[in-house]
C-alpha atoms as a PDB file:
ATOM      1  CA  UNK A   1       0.000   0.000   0.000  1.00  0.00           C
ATOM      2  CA  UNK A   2       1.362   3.796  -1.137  1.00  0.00           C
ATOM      3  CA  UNK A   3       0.956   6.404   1.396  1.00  0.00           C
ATOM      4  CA  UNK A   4       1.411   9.757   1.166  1.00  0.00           C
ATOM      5  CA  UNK A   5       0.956  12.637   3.374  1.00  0.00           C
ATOM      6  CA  UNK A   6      -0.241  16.139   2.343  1.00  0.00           C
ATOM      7  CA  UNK A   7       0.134  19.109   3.506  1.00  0.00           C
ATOM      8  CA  UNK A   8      -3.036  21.020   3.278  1.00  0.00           C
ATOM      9  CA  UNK A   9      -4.119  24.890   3.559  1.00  0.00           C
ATOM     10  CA  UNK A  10      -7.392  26.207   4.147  1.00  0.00           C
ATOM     11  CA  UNK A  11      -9.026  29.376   4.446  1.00  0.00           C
ATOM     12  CA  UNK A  12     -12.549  30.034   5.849  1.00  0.00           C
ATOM     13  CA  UNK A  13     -14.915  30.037   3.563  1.00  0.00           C
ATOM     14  CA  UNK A  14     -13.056  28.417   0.460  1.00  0.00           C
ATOM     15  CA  UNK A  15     -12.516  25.017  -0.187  1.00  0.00           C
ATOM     16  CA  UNK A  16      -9.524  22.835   1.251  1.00  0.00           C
ATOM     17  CA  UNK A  17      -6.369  23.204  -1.169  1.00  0.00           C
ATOM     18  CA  UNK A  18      -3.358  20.345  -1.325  1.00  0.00           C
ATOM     19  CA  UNK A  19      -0.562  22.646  -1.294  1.00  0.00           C
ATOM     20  CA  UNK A  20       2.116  19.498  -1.163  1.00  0.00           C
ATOM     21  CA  UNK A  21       2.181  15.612  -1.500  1.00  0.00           C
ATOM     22  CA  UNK A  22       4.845  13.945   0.509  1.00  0.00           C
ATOM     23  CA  UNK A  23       6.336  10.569   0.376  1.00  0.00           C
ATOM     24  CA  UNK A  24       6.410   9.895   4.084  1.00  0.00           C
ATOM     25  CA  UNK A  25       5.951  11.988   7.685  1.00  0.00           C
ATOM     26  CA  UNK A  26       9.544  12.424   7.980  1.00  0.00           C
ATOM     27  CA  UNK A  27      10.144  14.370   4.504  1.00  0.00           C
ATOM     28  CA  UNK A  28       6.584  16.614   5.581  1.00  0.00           C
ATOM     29  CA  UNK A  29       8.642  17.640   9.230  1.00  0.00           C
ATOM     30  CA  UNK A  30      12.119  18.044   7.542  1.00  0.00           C
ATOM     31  CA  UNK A  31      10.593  20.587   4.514  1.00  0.00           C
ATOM     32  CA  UNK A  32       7.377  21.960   6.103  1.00  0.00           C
ATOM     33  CA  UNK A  33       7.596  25.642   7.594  1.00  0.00           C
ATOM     34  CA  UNK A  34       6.422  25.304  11.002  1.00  0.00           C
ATOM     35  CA  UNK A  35       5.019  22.107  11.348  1.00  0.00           C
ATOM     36  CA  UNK A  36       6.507  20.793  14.176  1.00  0.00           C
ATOM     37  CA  UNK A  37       4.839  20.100  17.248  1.00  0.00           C
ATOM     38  CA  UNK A  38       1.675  20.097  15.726  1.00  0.00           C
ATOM     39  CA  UNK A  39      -0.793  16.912  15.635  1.00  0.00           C
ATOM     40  CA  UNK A  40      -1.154  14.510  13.534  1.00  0.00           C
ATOM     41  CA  UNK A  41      -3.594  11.845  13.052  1.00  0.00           C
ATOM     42  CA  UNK A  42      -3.086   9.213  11.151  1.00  0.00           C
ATOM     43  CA  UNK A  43      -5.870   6.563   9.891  1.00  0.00           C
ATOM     44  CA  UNK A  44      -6.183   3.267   8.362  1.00  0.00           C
ATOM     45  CA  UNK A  45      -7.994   3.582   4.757  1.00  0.00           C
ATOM     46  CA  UNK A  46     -11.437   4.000   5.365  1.00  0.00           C
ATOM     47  CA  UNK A  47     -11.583   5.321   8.144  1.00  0.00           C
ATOM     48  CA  UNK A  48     -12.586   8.513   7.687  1.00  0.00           C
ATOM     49  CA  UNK A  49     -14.910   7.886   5.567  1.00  0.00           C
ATOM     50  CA  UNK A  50     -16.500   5.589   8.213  1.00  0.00           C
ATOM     51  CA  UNK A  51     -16.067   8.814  10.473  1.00  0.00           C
ATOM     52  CA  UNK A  52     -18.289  10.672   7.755  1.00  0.00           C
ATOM     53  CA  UNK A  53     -20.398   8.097   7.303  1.00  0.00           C
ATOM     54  CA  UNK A  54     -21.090   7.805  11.288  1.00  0.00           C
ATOM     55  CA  UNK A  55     -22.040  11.462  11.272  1.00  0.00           C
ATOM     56  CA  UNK A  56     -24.637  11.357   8.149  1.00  0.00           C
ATOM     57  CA  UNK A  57     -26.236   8.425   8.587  1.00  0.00           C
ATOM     58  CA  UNK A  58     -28.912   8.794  11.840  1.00  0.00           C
ATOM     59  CA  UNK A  59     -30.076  12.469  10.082  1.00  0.00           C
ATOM     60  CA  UNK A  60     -30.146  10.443   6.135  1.00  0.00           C
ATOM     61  CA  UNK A  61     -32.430   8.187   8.569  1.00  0.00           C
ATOM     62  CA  UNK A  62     -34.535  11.137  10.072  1.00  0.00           C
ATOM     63  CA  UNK A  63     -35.251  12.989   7.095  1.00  0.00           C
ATOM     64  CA  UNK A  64     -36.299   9.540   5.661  1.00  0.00           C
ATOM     65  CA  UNK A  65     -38.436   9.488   8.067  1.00  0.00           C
ATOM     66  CA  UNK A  66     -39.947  12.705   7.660  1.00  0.00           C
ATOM     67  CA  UNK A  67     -40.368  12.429   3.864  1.00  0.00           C
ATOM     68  CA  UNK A  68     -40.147   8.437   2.740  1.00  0.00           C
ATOM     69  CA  UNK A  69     -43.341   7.434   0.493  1.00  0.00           C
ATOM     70  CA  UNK A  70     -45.087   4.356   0.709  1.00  0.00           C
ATOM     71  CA  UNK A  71     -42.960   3.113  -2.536  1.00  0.00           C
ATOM     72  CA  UNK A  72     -39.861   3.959  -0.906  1.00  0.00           C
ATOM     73  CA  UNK A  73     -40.887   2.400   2.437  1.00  0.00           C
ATOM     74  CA  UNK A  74     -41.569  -0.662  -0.149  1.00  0.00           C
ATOM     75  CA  UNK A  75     -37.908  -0.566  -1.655  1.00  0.00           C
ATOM     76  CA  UNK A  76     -36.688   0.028   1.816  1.00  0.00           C
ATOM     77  CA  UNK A  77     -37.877  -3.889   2.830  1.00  0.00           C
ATOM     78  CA  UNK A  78     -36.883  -5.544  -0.021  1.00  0.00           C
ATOM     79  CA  UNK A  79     -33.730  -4.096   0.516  1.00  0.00           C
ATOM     80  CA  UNK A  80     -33.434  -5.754   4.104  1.00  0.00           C
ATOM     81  CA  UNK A  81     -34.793  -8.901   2.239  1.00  0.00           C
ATOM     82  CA  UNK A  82     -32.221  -9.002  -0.085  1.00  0.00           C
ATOM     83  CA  UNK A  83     -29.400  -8.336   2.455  1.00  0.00           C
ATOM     84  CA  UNK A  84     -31.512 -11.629   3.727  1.00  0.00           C
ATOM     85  CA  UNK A  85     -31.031 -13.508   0.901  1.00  0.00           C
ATOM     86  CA  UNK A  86     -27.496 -13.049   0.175  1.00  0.00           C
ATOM     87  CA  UNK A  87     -26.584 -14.496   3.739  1.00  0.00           C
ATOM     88  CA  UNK A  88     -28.871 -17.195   3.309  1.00  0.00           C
ATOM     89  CA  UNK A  89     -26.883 -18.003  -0.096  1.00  0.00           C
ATOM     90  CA  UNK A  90     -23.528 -17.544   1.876  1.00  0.00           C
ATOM     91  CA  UNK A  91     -22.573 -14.414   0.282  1.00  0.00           C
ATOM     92  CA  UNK A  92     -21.394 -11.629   2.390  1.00  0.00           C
ATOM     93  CA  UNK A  93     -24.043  -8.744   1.861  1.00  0.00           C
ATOM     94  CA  UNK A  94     -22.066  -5.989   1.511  1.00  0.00           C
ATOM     95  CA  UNK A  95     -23.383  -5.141  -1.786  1.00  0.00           C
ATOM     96  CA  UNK A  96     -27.094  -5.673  -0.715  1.00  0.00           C
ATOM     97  CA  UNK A  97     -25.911  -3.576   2.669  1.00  0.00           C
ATOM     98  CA  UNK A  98     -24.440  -0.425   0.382  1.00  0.00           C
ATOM     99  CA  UNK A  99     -27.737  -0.267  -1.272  1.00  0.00           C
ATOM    100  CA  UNK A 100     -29.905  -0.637   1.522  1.00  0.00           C
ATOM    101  CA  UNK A 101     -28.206   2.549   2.958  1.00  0.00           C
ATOM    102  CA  UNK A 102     -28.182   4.445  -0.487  1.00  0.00           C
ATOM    103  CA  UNK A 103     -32.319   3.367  -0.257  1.00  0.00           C
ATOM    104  CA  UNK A 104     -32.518   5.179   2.861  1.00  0.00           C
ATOM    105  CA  UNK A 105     -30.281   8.177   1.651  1.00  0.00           C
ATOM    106  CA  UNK A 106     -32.641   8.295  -1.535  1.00  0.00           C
ATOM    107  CA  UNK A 107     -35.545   8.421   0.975  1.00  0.00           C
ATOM    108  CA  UNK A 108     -34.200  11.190   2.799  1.00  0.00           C
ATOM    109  CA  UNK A 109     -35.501  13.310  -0.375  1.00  0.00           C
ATOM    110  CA  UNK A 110     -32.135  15.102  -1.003  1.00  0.00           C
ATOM    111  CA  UNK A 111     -29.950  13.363  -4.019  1.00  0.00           C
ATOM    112  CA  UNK A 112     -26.785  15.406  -2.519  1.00  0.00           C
ATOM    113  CA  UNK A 113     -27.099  12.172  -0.044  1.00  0.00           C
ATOM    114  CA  UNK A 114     -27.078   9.785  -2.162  1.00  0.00           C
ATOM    115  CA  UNK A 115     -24.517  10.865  -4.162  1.00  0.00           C
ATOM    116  CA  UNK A 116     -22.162  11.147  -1.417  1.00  0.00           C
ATOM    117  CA  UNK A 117     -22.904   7.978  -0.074  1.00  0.00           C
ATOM    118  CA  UNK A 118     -22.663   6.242  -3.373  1.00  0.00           C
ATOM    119  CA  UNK A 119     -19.234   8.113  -3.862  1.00  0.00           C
ATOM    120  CA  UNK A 120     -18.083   7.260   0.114  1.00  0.00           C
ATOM    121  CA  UNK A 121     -19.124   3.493  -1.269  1.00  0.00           C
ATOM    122  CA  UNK A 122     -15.984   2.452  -2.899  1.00  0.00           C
ATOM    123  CA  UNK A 123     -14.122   2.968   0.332  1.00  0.00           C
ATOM    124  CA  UNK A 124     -15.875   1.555   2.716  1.00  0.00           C
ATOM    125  CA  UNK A 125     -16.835  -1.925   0.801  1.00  0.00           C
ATOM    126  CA  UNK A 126     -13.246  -3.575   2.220  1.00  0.00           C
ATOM    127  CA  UNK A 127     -14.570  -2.387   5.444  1.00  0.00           C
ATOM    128  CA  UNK A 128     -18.266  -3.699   5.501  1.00  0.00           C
ATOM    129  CA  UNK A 129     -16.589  -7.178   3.730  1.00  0.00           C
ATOM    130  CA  UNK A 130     -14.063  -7.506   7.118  1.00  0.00           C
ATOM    131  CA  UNK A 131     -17.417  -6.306   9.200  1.00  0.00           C
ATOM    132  CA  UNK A 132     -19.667  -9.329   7.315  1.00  0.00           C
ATOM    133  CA  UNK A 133     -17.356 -11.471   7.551  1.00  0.00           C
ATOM    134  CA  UNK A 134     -16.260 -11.136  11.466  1.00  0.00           C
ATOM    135  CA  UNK A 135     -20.167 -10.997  12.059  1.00  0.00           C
ATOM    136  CA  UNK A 136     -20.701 -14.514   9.901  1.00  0.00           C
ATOM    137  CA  UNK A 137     -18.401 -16.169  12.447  1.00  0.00           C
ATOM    138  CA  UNK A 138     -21.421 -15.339  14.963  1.00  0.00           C
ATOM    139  CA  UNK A 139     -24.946 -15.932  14.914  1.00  0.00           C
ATOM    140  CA  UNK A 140     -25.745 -13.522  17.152  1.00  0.00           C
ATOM    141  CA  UNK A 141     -23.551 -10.808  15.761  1.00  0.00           C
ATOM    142  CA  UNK A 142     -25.359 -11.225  12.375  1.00  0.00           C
ATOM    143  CA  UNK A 143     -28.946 -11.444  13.950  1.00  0.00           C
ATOM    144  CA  UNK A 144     -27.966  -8.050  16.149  1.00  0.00           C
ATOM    145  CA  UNK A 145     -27.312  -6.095  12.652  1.00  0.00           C
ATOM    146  CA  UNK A 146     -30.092  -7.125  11.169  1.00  0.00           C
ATOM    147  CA  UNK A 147     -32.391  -6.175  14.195  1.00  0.00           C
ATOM    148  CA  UNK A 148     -30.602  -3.348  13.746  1.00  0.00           C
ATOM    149  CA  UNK A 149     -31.468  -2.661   9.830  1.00  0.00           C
ATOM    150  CA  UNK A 150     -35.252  -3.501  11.056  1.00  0.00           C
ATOM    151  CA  UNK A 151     -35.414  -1.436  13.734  1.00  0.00           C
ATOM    152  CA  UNK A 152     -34.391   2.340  11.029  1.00  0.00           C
ATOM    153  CA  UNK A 153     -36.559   1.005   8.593  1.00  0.00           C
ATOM    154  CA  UNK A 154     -39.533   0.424  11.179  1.00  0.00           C
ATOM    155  CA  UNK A 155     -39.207   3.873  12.261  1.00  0.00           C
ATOM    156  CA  UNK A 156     -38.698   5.196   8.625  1.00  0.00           C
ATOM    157  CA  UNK A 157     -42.254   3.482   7.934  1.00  0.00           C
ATOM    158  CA  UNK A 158     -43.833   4.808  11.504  1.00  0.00           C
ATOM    159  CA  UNK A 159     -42.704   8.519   9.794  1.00  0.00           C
ATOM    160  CA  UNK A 160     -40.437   8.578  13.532  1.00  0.00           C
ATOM    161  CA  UNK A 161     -37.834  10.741  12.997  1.00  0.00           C
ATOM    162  CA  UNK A 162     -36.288  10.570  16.141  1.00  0.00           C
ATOM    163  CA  UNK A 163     -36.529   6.673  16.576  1.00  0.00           C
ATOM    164  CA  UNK A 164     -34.904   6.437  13.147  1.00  0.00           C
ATOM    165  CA  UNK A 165     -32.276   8.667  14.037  1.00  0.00           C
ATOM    166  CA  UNK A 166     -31.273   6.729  17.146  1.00  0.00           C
ATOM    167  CA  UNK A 167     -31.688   3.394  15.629  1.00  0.00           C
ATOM    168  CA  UNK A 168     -29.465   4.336  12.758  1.00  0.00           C
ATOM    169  CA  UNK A 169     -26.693   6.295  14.874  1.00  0.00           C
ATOM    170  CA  UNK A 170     -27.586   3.264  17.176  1.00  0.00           C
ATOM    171  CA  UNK A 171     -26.182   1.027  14.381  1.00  0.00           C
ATOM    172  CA  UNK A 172     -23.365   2.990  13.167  1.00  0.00           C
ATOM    173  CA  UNK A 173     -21.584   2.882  16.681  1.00  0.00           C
ATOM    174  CA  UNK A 174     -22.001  -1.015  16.837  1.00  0.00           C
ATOM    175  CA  UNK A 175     -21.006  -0.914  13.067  1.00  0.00           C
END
């Protein structure tokens, strides 16, 4: 795997520039103007997008609630059914589970969700794969995220905004 670090500038109220690309920490410290001392976090890939993900996903669920039609409620279970069905088949899901989520985001009434999620998708399918298949090694583990899919999309259909948002931020911090 090729890492690099950036060095990064921003100013309020314009977008985030890459000012540098650097092959490693050490060459960032030895050329960067004052960046010592300063912190630095460093994440394994996917990660932050998790991070986003954690953060969008219980209001995605509340303004599903809010505004989900009956169709949508519709495509919302036979999403869950077809997470179902690829578990029952031995497959692990995680294509079924990223378009459960973008069902919900579609819900939500704003596209701008979807999109992101759909664009947030192609880094955190490794993720959800390790998360299936640590979960397949338990019964109960799988049977706790699926209660856990039920219980958003049960509030999504009750129009619960609240319920959906704690089920779903309920789910991303077990997730």
């Amino acid at each position: 795997m090729i890492t690099y670090v950036a060095s990064l500038y921003a100013k309020p109220g314009h977008e985030l520039e890459v000012t540098k690309f650097y092959q490693d920490l050490e060459s960032l410290m030895r050329t960067a103007p004052g960046f010592r001392g300063r912190r630095i976090f460093r994440a394994r890939p996917g990660t932050m997008e998790a991070e986003v993900r954690r953060v969008m996903e219980g209001e995605i669920a509340a303004l599903a609630a809010e505004r989900a039609t009956r169709v949508q409620i519709t495509a919302l279970r036979r999403a869950l059914q077809a997470i179902d069905a690829a578990s029952a088949r031995g497959e692990d899901g995680v294509s079924e589970d990223l378009s459960f989520h973008l069902a919900i985001a579609e819900a939500s009434g704003n596209p701008q969700f979807s999109q992101l999620l759909g664009f947030l998708g192609q880094y955190l399918r490794e993720g959800m794969r390790i998360t299936r298949a640590n979960e397949a090694r338990r019964a109960d583990f799988m049977e706790a995220v699926r209660h856990e899919h039920h219980a958003v999309v049960d509030a999504i259909a009750a129009h619960d905004a609240a319920a959906a948002r704690r089920a779903a931020n309920l789910h991303m911090d077990r997730g």
